[in-house]
Protein backbone atom coordinates (compact mmCIF):
# COMPACT_ATOMS: atom_id res chain seq x y z
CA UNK A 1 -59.23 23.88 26.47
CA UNK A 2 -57.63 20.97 24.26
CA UNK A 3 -54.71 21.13 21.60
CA UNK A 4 -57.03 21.06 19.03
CA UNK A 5 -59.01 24.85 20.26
CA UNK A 6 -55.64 26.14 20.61
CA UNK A 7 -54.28 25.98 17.64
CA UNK A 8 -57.63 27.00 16.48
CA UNK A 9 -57.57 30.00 18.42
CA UNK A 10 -53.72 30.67 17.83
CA UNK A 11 -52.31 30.39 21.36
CA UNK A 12 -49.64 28.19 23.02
CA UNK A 13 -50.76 25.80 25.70
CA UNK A 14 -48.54 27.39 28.35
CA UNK A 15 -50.46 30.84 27.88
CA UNK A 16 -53.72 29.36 28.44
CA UNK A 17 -54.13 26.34 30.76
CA UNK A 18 -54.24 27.48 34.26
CA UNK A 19 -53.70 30.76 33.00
CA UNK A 20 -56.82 31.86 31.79
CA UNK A 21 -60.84 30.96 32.04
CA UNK A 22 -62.46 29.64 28.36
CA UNK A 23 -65.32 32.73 29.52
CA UNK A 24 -62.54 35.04 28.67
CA UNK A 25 -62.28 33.81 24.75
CA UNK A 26 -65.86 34.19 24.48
CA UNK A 27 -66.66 37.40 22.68
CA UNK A 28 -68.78 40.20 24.90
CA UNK A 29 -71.94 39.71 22.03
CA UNK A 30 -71.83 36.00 22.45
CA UNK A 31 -70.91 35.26 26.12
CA UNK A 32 -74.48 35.26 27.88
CA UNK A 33 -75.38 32.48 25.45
CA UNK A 34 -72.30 30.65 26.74
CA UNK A 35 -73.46 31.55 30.40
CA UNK A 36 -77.40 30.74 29.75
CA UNK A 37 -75.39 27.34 28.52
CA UNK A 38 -73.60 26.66 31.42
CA UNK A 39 -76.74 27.40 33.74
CA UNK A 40 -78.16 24.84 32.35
CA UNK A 41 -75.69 22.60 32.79
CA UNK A 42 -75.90 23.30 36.89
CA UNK A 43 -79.58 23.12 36.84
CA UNK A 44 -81.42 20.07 36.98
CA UNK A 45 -81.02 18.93 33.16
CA UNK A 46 -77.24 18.68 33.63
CA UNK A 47 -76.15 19.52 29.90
CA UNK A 48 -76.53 23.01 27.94
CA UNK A 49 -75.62 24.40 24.32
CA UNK A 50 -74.88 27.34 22.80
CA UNK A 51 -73.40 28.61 19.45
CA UNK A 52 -70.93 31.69 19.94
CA UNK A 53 -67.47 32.75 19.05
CA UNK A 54 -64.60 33.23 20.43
CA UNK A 55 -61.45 35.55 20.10
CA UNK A 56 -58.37 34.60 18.10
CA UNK A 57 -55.06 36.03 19.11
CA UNK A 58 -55.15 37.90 15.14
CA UNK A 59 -58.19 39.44 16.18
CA UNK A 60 -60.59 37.19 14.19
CA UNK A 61 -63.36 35.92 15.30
CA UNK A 62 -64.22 31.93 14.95
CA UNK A 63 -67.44 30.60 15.27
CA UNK A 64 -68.26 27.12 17.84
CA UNK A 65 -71.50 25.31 19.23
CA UNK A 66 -70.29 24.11 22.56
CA UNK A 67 -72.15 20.80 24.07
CA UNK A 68 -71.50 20.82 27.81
CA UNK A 69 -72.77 17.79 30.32
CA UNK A 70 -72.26 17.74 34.07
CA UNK A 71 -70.62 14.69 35.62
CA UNK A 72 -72.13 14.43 39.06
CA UNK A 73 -71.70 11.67 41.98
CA UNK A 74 -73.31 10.59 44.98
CA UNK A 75 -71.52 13.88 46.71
CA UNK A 76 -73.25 16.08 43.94
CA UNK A 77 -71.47 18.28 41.00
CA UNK A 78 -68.00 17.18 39.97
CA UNK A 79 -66.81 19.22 37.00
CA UNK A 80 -68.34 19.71 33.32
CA UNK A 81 -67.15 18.06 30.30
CA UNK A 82 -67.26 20.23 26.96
CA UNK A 83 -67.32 19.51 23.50
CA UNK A 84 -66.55 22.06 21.20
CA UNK A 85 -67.24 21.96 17.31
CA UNK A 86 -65.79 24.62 14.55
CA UNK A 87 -68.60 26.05 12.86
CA UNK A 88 -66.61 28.07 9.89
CA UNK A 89 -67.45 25.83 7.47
CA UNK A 90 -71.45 25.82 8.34
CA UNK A 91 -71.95 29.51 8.60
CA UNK A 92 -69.30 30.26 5.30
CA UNK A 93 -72.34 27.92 3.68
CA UNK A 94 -75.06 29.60 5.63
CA UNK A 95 -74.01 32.90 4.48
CA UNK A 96 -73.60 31.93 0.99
CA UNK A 97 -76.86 30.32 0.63
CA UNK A 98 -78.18 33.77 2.29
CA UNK A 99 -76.51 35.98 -0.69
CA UNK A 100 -77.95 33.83 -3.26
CA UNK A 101 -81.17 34.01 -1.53
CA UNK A 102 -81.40 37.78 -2.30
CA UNK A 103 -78.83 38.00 -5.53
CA UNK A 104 -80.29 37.56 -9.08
CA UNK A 105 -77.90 35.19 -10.48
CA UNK A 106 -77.90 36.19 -14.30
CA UNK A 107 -77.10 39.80 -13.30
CA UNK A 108 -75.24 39.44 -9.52
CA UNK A 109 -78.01 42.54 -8.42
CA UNK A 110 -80.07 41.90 -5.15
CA UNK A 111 -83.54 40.53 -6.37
CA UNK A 112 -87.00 41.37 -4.78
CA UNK A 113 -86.54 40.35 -1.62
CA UNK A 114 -82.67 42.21 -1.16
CA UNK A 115 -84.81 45.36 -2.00
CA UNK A 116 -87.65 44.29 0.55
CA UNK A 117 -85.45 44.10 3.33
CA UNK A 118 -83.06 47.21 2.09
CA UNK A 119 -86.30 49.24 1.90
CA UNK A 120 -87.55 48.08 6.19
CA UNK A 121 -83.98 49.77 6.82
CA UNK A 122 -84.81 52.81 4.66
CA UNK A 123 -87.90 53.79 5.50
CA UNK A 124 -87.18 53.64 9.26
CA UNK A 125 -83.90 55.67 8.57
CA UNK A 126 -86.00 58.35 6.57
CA UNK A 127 -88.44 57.90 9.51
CA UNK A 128 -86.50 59.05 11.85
CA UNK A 129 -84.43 61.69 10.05
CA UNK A 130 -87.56 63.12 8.26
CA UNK A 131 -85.53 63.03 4.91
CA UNK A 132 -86.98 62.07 1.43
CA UNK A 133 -87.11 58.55 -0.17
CA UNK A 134 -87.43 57.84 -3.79
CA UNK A 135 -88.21 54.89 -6.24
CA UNK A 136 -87.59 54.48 -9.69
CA UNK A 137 -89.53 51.43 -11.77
CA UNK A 138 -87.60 50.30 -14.79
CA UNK A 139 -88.15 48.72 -17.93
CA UNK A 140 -86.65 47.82 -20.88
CA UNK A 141 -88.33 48.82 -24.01
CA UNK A 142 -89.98 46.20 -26.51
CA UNK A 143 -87.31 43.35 -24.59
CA UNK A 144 -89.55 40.36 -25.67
CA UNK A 145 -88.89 41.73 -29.50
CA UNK A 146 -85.08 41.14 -28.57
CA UNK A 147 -85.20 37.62 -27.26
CA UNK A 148 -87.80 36.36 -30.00
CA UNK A 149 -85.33 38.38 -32.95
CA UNK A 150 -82.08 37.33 -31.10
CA UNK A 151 -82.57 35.04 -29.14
CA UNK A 152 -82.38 34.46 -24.66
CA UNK A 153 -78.92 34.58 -24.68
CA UNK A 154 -78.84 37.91 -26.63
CA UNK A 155 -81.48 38.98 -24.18
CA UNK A 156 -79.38 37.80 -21.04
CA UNK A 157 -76.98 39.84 -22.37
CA UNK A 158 -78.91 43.13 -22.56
CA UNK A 159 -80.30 42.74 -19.12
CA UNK A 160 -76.06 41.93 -17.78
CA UNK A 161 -75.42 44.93 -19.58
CA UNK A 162 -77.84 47.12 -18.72
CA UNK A 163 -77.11 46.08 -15.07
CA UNK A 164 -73.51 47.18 -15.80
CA UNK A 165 -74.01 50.45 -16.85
CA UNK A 166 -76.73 51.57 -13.76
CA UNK A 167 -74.04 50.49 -11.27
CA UNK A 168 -71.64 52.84 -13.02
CA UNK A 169 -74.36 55.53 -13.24
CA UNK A 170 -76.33 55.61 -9.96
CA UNK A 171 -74.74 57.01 -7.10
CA UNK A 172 -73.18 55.85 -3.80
CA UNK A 173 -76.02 54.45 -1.46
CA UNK A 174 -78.46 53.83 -4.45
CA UNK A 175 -79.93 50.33 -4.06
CA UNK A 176 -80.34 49.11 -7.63
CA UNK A 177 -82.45 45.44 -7.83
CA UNK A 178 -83.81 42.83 -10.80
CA UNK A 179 -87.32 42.67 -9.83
CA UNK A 180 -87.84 39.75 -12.70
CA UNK A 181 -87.56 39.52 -16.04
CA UNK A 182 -86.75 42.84 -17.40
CA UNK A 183 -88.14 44.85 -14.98
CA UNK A 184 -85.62 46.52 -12.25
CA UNK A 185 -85.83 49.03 -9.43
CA UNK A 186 -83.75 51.48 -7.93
CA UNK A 187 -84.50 52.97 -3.79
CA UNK A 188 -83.01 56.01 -3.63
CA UNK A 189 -82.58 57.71 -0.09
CA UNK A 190 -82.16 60.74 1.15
CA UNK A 191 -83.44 61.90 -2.01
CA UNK A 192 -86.12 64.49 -3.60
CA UNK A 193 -88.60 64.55 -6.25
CA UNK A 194 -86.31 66.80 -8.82
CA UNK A 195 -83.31 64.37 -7.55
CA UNK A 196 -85.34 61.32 -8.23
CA UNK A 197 -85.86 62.84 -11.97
CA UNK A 198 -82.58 64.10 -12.66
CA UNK A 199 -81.39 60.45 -11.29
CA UNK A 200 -84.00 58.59 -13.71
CA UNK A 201 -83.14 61.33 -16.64
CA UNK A 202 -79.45 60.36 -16.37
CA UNK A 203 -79.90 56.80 -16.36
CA UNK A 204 -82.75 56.72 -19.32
CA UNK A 205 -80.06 58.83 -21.18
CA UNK A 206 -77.21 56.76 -20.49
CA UNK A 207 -79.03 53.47 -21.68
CA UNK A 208 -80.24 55.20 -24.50
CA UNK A 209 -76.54 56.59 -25.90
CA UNK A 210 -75.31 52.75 -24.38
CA UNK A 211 -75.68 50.10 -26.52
CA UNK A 212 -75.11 46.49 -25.01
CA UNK A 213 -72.47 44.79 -26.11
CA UNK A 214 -72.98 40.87 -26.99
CA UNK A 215 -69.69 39.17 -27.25
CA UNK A 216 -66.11 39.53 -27.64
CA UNK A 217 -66.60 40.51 -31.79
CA UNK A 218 -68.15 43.57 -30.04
CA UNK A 219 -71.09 43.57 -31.24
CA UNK A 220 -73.70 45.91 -30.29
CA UNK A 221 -77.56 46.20 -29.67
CA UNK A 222 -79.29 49.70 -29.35
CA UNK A 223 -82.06 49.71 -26.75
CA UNK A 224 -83.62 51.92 -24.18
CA UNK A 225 -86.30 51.76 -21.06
CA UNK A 226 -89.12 52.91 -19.44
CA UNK A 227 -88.80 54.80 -15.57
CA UNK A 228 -91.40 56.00 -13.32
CA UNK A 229 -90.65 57.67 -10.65
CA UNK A 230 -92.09 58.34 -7.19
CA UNK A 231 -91.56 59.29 -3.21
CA UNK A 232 -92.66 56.44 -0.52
CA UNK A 233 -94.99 58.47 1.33
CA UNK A 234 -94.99 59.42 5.36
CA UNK A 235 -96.37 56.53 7.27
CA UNK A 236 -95.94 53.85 4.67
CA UNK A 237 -94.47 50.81 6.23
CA UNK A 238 -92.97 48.87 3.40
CA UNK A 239 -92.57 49.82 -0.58
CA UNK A 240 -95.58 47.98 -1.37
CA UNK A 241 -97.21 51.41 -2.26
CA UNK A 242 -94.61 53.05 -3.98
CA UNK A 243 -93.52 49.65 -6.23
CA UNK A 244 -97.10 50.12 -7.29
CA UNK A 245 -97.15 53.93 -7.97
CA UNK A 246 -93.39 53.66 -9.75
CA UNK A 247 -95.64 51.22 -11.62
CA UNK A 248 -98.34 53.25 -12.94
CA UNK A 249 -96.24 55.89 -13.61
CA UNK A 250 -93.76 53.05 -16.02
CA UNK A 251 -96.75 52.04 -17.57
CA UNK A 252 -97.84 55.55 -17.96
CA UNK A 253 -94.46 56.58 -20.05
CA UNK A 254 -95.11 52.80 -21.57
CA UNK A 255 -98.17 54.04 -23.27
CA UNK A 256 -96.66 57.78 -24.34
CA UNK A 257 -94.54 56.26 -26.45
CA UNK A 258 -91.79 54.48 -24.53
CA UNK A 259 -88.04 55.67 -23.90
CA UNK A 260 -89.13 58.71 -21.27
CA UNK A 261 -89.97 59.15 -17.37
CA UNK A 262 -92.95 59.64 -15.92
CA UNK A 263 -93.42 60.95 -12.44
CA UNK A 264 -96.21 59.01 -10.30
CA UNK A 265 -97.12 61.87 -6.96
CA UNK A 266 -98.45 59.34 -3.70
């Protein structure tokens, strides 16, 4: 282990060298990759690679990619020459480029994809404990009327707002998403049919006594939405069945005259 690791890992160089093995800074999760690495390097290619981390003395955890080569002679295997590369920087990028992946950027709620993946982890959850999952479809009444009267950025504004006020009204554990446009969902678990209702009757009331405001002359805009409402059924593997239920039943309260809920059975 060089200066350079140490001071990355936070440890003098008379703690360390002959003191301890570099296996013993690799963390438990990440130190058969380091050994399938090192395998290799005794085998007959002579080099291996891995990407793990290893333990700081504060606990932290810093991620490396560790090139290893053997240098062998005529009387066979010497020793093994590392290189070791900091990989902070790469997965601090990798993650971020991972949360925009799934974030709607106008309103900072997961898109349709963050719900995808929220909903494998649901349904397997419910699977297993037997307990009820809901979904709520949401739309925002006569919203093309706002942007062509008001203007997109007036519009933007309705749909940051509206986004707003569900975080502050759906509960703990709710997973609220911009499916486009101004369409939006909400996966509800561990919850009923007459929860799912009272959930969408709270929130259609709350947009509905909520106007948006626009800009910092606080102005307002009245507006109000569409829900419908619905379980994901036993043995349905993904919320491709209940997005299109919610659906029917948004279009359903759509066509009775907008601003109510409209419950969608599977």
């Amino acid at each position: 282990m060089n200066r350079t690791e140490l001071d990355w890992l936070g440890y003098r160089d008379d703690e360390v060298i002959d003191k301890r093995f570099y296996r013993d800074f690799v963390t438990p999760e990440t130190r058969a990759a380091f050994d399938a690495a090192f395998r290799q390097v005794l085998g007959e290619g002579q080099e291996g690679s891995a990407e793990c981390e290893l333990l700081c003395r504060d606990g932290t955890r810093l991620p490396v990619a560790i090139q290893a080569t053997a240098q062998v002679t005529e009387e066979g295997f010497q020793y093994s020459r590392a290189m070791v590369f900091d990989l902070r920087e790469r997965k601090a990028l990798e993650a971020r480029l991972e949360e925009q992946a799934l974030t709607d950027p106008l309103t900072g709620l997961g898109n349709r994809r963050y719900l995808e993946d929220q909903a494998t982890m649901e349904i397997a959850r419910a699977e297993r404990s037997g307990a009820p999952l809901a979904l709520i479809a949401i739309d925002l009444d006569h919203f093309k009327g706002i942007n062509d009267r008001h203007g997109h950025d007036v519009g933007d504004g309705v749909l940051q707002a509206f986004a707003e006020l569900a975080r502050r009204v759906l509960r703990d554990g709710d997973v609220l998403c911009r499916m486009g446009g101004e369409e939006f969902a909400v996966l509800l678990p561990a919850t009923n049919r007459e929860q799912a209702l009272q959930v969408a009757e709270r929130l259609r009331q709350a947009i509905e006594t909520t106007p948006a405001r626009l800009d910092a002359a606080e102005d307002t805009l009245a507006y109000t939405a569409s829900l419908g409402v619905t379980l994901v059924g036993g043995g349905e593997v993904t919320l491709k069945p209940a997005i299109k239920r919610a659906d029917q039943g948004l279009y359903a309260a759509k066509e009775a005259g907008r601003n109510r809920i409209e419950w969608q059975p599977g």
